[in-house]
Protein backbone atom coordinates (compact mmCIF):
# COMPACT_ATOMS: atom_id res chain seq x y z
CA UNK A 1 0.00 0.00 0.00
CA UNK A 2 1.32 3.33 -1.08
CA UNK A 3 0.39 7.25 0.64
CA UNK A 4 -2.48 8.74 -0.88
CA UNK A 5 -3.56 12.67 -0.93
CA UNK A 6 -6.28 12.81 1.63
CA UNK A 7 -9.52 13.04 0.51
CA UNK A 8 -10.05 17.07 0.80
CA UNK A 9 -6.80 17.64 -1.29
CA UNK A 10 -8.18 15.58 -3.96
CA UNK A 11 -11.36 17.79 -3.42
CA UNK A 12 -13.55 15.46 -1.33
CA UNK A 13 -16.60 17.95 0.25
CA UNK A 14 -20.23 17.42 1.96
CA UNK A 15 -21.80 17.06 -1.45
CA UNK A 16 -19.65 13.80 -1.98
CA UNK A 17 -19.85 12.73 1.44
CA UNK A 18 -24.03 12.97 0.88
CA UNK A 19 -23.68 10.91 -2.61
CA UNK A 20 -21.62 7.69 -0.19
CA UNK A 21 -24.03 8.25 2.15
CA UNK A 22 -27.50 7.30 0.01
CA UNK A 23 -25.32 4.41 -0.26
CA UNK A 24 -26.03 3.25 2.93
CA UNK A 25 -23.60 0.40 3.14
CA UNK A 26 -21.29 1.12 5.80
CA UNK A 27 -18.73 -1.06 4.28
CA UNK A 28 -17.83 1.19 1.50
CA UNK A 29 -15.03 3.63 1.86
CA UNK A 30 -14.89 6.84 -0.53
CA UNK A 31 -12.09 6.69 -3.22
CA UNK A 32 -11.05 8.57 -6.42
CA UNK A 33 -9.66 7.04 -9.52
CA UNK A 34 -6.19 8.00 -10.33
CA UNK A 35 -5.09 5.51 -12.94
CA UNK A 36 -6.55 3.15 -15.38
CA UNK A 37 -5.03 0.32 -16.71
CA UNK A 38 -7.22 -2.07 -18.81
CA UNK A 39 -9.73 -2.51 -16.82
CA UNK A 40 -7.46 -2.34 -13.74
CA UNK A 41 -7.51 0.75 -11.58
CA UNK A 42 -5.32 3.29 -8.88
CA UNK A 43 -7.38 4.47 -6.64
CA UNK A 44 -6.61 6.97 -4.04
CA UNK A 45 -8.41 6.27 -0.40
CA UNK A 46 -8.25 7.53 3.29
CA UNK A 47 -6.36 4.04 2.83
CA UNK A 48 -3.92 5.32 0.79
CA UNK A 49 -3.39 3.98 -2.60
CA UNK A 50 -5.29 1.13 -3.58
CA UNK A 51 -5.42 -1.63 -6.29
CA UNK A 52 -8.46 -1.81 -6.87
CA UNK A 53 -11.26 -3.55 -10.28
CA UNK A 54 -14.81 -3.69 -10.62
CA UNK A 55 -17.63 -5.60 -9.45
CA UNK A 56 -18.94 -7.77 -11.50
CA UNK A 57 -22.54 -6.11 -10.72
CA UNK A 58 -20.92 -2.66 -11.93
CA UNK A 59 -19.40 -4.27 -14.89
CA UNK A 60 -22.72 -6.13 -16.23
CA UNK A 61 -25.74 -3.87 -14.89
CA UNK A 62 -24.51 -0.21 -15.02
CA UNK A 63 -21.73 -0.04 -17.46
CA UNK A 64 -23.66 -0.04 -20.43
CA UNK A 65 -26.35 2.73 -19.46
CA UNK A 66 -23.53 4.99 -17.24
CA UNK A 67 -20.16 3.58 -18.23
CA UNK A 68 -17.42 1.87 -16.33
CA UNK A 69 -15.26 4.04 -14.04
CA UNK A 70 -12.94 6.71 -15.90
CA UNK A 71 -9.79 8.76 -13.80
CA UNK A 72 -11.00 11.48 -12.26
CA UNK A 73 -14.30 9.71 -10.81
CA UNK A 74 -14.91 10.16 -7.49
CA UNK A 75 -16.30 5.84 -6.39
CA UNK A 76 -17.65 3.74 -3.37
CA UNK A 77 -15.56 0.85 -2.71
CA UNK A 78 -15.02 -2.15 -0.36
CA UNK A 79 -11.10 -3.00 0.61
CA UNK A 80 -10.18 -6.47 1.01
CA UNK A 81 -9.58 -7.84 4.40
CA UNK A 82 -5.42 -7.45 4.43
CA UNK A 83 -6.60 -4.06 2.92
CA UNK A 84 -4.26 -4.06 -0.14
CA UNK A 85 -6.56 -4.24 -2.78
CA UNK A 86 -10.05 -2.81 -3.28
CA UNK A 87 -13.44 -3.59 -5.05
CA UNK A 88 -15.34 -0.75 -6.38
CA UNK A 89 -19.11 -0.99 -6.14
CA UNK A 90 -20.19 2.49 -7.46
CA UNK A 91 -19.29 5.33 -9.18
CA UNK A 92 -20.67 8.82 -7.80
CA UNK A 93 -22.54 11.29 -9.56
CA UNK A 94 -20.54 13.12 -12.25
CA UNK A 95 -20.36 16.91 -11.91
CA UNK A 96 -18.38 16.80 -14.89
CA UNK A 97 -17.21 14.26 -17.99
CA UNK A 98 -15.61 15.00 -21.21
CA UNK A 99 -16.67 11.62 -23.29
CA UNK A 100 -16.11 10.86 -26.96
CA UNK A 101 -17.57 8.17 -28.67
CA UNK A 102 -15.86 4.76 -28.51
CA UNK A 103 -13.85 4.61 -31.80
CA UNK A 104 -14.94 1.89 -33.89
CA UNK A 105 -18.43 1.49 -31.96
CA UNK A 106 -21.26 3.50 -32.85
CA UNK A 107 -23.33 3.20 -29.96
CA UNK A 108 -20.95 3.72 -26.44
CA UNK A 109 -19.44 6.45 -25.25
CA UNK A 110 -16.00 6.70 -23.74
CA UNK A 111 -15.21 8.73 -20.62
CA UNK A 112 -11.54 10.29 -21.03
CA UNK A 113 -11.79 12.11 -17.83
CA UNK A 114 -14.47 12.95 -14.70
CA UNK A 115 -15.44 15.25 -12.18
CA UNK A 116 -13.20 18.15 -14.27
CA UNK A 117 -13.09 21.96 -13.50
CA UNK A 118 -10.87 23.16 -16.46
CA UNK A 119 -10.25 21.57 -19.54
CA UNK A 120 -6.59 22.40 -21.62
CA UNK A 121 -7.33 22.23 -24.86
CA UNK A 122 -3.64 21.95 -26.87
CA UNK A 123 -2.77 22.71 -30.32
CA UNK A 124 0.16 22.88 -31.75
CA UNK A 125 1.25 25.76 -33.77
CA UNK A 126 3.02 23.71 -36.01
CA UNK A 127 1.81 21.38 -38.96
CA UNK A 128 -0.75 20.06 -36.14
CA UNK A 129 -2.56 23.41 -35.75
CA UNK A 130 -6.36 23.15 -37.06
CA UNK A 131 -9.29 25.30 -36.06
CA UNK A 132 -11.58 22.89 -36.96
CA UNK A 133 -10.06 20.59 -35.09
CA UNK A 134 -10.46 23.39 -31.81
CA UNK A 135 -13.92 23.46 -33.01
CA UNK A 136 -14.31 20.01 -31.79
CA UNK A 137 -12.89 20.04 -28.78
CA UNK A 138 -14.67 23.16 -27.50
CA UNK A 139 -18.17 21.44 -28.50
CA UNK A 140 -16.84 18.59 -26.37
CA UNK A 141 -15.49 21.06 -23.35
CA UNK A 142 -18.32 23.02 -23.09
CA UNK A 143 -20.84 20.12 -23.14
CA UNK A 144 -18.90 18.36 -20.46
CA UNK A 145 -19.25 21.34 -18.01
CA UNK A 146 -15.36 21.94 -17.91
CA UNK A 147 -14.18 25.30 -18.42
CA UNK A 148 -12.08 25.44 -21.39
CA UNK A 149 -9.21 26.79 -21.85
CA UNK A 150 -7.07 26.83 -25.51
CA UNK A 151 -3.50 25.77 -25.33
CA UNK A 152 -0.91 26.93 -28.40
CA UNK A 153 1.93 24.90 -27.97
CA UNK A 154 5.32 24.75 -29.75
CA UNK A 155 5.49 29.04 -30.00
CA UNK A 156 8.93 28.89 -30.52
CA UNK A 157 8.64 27.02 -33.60
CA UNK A 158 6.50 29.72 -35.85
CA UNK A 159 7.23 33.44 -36.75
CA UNK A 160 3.95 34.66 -36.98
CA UNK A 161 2.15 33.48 -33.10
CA UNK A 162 -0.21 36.50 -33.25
CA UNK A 163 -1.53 35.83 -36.26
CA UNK A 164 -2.37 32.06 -35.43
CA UNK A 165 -3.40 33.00 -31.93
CA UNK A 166 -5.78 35.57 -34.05
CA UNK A 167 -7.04 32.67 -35.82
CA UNK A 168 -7.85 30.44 -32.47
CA UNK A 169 -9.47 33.51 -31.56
CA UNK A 170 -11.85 33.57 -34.36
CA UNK A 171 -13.14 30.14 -33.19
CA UNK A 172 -12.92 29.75 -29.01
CA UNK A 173 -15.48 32.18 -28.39
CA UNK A 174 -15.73 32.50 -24.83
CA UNK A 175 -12.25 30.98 -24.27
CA UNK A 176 -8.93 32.75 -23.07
CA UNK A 177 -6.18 31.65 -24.78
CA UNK A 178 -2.70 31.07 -23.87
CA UNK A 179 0.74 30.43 -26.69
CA UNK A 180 3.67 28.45 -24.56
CA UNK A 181 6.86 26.85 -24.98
CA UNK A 182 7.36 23.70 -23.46
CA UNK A 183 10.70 23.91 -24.80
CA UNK A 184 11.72 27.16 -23.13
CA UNK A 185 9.29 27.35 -20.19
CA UNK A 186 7.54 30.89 -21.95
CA UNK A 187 4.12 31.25 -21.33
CA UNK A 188 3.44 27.92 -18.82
CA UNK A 189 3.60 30.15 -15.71
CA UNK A 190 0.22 31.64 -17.22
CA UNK A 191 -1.39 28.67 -17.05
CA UNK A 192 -0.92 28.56 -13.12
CA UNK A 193 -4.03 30.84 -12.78
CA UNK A 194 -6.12 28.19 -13.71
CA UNK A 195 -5.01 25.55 -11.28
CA UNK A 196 -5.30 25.90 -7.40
CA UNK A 197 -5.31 23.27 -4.87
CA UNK A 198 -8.14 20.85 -5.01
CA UNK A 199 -9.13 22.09 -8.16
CA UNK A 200 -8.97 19.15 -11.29
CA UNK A 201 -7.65 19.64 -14.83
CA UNK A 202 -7.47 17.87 -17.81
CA UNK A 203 -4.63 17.80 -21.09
CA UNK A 204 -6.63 17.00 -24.58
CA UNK A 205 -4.74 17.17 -27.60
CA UNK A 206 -3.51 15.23 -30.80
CA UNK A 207 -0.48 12.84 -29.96
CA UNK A 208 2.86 14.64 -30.07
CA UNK A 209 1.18 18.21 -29.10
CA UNK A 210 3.07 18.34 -25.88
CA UNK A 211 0.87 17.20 -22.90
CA UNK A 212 2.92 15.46 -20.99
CA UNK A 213 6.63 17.65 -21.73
CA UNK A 214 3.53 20.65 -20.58
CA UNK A 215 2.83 18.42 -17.57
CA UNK A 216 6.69 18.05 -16.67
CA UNK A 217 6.79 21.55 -16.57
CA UNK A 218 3.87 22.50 -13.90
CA UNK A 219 4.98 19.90 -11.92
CA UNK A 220 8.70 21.14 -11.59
CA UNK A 221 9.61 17.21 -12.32
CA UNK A 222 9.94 14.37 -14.92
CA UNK A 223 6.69 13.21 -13.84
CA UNK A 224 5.54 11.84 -16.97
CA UNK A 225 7.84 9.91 -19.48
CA UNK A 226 8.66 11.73 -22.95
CA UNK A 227 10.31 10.85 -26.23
CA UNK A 228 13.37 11.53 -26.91
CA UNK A 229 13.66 14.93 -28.61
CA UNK A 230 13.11 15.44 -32.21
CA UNK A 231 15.49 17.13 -34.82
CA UNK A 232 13.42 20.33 -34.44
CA UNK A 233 13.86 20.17 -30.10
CA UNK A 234 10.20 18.76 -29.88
CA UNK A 235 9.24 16.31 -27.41
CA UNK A 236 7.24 12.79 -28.73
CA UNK A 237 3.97 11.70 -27.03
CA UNK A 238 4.75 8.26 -25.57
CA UNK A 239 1.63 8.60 -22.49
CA UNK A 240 -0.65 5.07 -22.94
CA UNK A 241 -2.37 5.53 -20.12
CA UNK A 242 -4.69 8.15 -18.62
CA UNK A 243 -3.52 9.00 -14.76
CA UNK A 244 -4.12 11.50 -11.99
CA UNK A 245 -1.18 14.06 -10.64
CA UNK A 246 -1.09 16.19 -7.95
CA UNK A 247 1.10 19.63 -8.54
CA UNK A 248 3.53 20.93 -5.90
CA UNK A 249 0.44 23.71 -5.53
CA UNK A 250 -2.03 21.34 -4.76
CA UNK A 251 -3.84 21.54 -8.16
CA UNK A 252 -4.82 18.02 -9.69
CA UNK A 253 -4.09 17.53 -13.44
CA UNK A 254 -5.41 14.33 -15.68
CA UNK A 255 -2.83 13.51 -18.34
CA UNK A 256 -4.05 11.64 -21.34
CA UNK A 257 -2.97 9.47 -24.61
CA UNK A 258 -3.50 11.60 -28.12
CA UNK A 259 -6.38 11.53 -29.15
CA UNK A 260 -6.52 10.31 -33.18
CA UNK A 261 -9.65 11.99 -33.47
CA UNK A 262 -12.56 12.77 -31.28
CA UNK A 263 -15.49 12.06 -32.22
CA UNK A 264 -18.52 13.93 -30.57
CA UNK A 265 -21.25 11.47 -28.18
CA UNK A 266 -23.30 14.59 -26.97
CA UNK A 267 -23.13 18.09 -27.56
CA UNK A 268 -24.70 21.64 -27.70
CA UNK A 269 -23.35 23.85 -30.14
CA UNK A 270 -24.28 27.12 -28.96
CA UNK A 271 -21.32 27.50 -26.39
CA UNK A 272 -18.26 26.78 -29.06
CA UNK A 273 -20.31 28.56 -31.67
CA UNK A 274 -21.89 31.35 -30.15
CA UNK A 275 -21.30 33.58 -33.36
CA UNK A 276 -22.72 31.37 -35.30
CA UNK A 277 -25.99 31.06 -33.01
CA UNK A 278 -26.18 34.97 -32.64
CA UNK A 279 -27.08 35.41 -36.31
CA UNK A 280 -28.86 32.45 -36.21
CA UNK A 281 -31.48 34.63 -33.99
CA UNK A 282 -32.24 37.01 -36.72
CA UNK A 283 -33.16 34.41 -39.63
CA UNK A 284 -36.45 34.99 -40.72
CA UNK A 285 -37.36 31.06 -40.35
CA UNK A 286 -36.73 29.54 -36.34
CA UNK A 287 -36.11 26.48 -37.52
CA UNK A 288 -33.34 28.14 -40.37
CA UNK A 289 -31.09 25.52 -41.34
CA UNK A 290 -28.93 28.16 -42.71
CA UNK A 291 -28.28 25.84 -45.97
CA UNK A 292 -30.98 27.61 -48.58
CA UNK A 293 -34.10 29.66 -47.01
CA UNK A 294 -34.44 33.38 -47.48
CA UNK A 295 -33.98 35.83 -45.03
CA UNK A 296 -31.16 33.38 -43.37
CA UNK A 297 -28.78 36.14 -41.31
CA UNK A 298 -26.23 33.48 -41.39
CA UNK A 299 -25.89 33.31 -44.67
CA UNK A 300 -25.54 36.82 -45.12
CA UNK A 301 -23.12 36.66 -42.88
CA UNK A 302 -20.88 34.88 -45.18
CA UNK A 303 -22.08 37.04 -48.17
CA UNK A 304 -20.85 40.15 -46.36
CA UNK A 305 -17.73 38.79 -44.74
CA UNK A 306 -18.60 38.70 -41.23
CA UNK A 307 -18.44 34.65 -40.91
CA UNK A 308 -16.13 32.51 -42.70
CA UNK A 309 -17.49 29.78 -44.34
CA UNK A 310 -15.44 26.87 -43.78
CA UNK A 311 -17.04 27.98 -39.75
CA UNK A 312 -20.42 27.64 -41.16
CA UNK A 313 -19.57 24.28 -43.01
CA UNK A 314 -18.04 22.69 -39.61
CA UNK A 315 -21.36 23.96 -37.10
CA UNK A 316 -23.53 22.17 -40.01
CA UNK A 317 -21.16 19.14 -39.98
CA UNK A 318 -21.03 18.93 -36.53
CA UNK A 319 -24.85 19.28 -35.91
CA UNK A 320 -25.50 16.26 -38.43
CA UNK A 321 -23.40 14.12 -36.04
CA UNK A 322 -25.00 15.17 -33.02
CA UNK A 323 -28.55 14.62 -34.35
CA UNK A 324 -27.27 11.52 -35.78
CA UNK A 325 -25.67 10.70 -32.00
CA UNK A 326 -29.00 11.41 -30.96
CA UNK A 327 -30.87 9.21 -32.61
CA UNK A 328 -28.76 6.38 -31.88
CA UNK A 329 -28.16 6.60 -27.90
CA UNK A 330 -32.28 6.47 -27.88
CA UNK A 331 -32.59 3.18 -29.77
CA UNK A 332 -29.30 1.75 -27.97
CA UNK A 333 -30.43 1.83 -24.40
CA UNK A 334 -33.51 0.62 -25.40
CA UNK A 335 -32.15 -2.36 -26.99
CA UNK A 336 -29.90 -2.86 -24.05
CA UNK A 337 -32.36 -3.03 -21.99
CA UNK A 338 -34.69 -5.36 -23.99
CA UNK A 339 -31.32 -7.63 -24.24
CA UNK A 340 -31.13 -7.97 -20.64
CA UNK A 341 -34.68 -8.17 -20.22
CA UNK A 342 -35.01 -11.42 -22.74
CA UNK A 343 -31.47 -12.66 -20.44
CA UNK A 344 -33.15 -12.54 -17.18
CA UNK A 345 -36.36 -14.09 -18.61
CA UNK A 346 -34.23 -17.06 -19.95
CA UNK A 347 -32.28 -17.30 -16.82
CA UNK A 348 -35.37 -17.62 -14.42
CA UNK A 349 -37.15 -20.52 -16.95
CA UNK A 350 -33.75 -22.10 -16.46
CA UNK A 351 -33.69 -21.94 -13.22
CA UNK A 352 -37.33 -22.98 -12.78
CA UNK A 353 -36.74 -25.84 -15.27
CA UNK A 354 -33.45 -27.32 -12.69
CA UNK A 355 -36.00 -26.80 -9.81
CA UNK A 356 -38.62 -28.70 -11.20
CA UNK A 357 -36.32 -31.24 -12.42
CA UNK A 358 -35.11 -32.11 -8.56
C-alpha cells in the first residue's frame, strides 16, 4: 500500500460525502480514480493507494447505461480484508465528464476524464494546428461542463504566433487563450491561474502536441515519461495511459494518450459557436437551417464577410453528427435493456426448469 492525498486535497466535500451516504452500506469507503489500466484501476483512499477492479454487478448492470469508471471519478468501494486491494461498487454522480464516442463502436461512449473543472485544450502551432479541429474540442469542453481553456503549444517554432493566436481567436469564443513553450518554459507560468489546490484539470490534444513535456513543466519534475527529442527540439507523445497528478500547488491535473480523433457522443453547439448562433437569432425562419431559405442572417453573414465559411460548413457538420448521436443513444439503451430483459427471462425458466427437475 502506497500514501495517498487525503480526501479534501483531492477535493472530497459534503456534497460527496451525501452521494456515499444514500449508499447506505457502511462497508464502503470513498475513493477517487487515479489511474486506469485495462480494466485495472489506482485508486486513491483515506487508505492510501489502492489496487483496486470492478464488481462484477458494476461491470454487467450499469456499465452499459452509465459507463465503467474513468480517472478522475470520485467511487464507493469495499477493501479487502489485508486491505491491499479494493473492489469498487459504485461510481458517484458526475459533476463533470468530457466523453467521446468509442472509436470503432457506434453506440458507447468513452469517458476520457471525470469530475473536471478546467479543460486544456492543446494545439500545436506547427503542422498540427487546425481550427476545426479546436472546433471540436470546444463542443466537447463546453458540453462536459469543464471550463475550457485553448492551449498553443510549440510558439517557438512559428514566426507569426499572433496571427495564429488571431485565428484560435476567431473560433474559441468565450475561451482565453494562452501560446507556450514547453521547450523554453515561456508562457506555462500563465497557465498557473487556472489551477489551485483541489481544483482538477485535464490535457486534450492530438499525440505529439506536448501534454505530458507541458505536464513536466507545472509539476517542476519528470513526472511523466517523454520521447526523446526530435530534430526540431520537440518532445514525442509516448503517455498510454490516462492517470491522476497532484502539482507541488495542490492543483490536480489528468494527463491523457493523443487523441486520433474525437469524435462527438453529446453536444450543444451554442457555447463553441456562439457567433454562429447569434445570427442564427435574426433568420427569418426559427427552424433556419442556414443551408438555402431566405432571409437566413447566417448566410448573409458569409455574403458580407462577417463569418467565414469553412465555420459555417463545420457547425452544419457537426450538428449532423449530433442529431445523428441522438438518434442512436435512444434506440441503444432501449435495446440494451430489452437484451437484458429477454437474459433474465431465460435465466429464471432455467432456473425454474433445474427446480422442477429435482
Amino acid at each position: 500500500m502506497h500514501d495517498a492525498p487525503s480526501l479534501e486535497e483531492l477535493g472530497w466535500d459534503e456534497g460527496w460525502a451525501s452521494e456515499l451516504a444514500l449508499l447506505e452500506d457502511d462497508n464502503f469507503i470513498a475513493g477517487r480514480i487515479a489511474a486506469q489500466h485495462r480494466g485495472a484501476y489506482v485508486v486513491w483512499t483515506e487508505l492510501g493507494e489502492l489496487r483496486a477492479e470492478a464488481s462484477g454487478r458494476l461491470r454487467y448492470d450499469l456499465a452499459p447505461v452509465s459507463g465503467l469508471p474513468a480517472v478522475g471519478d470520485w467511487v464507493a468501494a469495499s477493501p479487502t480484508p489485508n486491505r491491499d486491494r479494493a473492489v469498487i461498487h459504485a461510481v458517484l454522480p458526475r459533476r463533470s465528464a468530457f466523453s467521446r464516442k468509442e472509436a470503432l463502436n457506434e453506440s458507447v461512449a468513452q469517458t476520457l476524464a471525470a469530475n473536471v473543472d478546467v479543460a486544456f485544450l492543446l494545439n500545436g502551432l506547427d503542422d498540427d494546428f487546425s481550427p476545426r479541429r479546436l472546433e471540436r474540442y470546444l463542443t466537447t469542453a463546453w458540453e462536459s461542463g469543464a471550463s475550457p481553456v485553448v492551449v498553443l503549444t510549440k510558439r517557438d517554432l512559428h514566426e507569426d504566433v499572433n496571427g495564429l493566436v488571431l485565428e484560435a481567436q476567431s473560433v474559441a469564443v468565450g475561451a482565453p487563450i494562452h501560446s507556450i513553450s514547453n521547450l523554453t518554459g515561456d508562457g506555462v507560468d500563465d497557465l498557473t491561474a487556472h489551477l489551485s489546490p483541489a481544483r482538477t484539470a485535464v490535457l486534450l490534444g492530438s499525440s505529439g502536441v506536448g501534454k505530458s513535456s507541458l505536464l513536466n513543466r507545472l509539476a517542476g519534475t519528470e513526472r511523466m515519461r517523454t520521447a526523446a527529442l526530435a530534430a526540431d527540439g520537440t518532445g514525442r507523445h509516448t503517455t498510454t495511459h490516462r492517470e491522476l497528478v497532484r502539482l507541488p500547488n495542490g492543483a490536480l491535473v489528468i494527463d491523457t494518450p493523443g487523441l486520433r480523433e474525437l469524435q462527438l457522443w453529446e453536444g450543444d453547439l451554442e457555447s463553441a459557436f456562439g457567433d454562429v448562433e447569434e445570427l442564427a437569432t435574426n433568420c427569418r425562419f426559427s427552424d433556419c437551417s442556414h443551408t438555402h431559405e431566405p432571409g437566413c442572417d447566417v448566410l448573409a453573414a458569409v455574403d458580407d464577410g462577417r463569418l467565414e465559411l469553412d465555420r459555417l460548413r463545420s457547425w452544419r457538420k457537426l450538428q449532423r453528427e449530433l442529431l445523428a448521436i441522438a438518434a442512436r443513444k435512444d434506440r441503444r439503451l432501449h435495446d440494451e435493456l430489452k437484451r437484458r430483459w429477454r437474459q433474465q427471462q431465460r435465466v429464471g425458466r432455467e432456473n425454474l426448469a433445474r427446480k422442477r427437475g429435482r
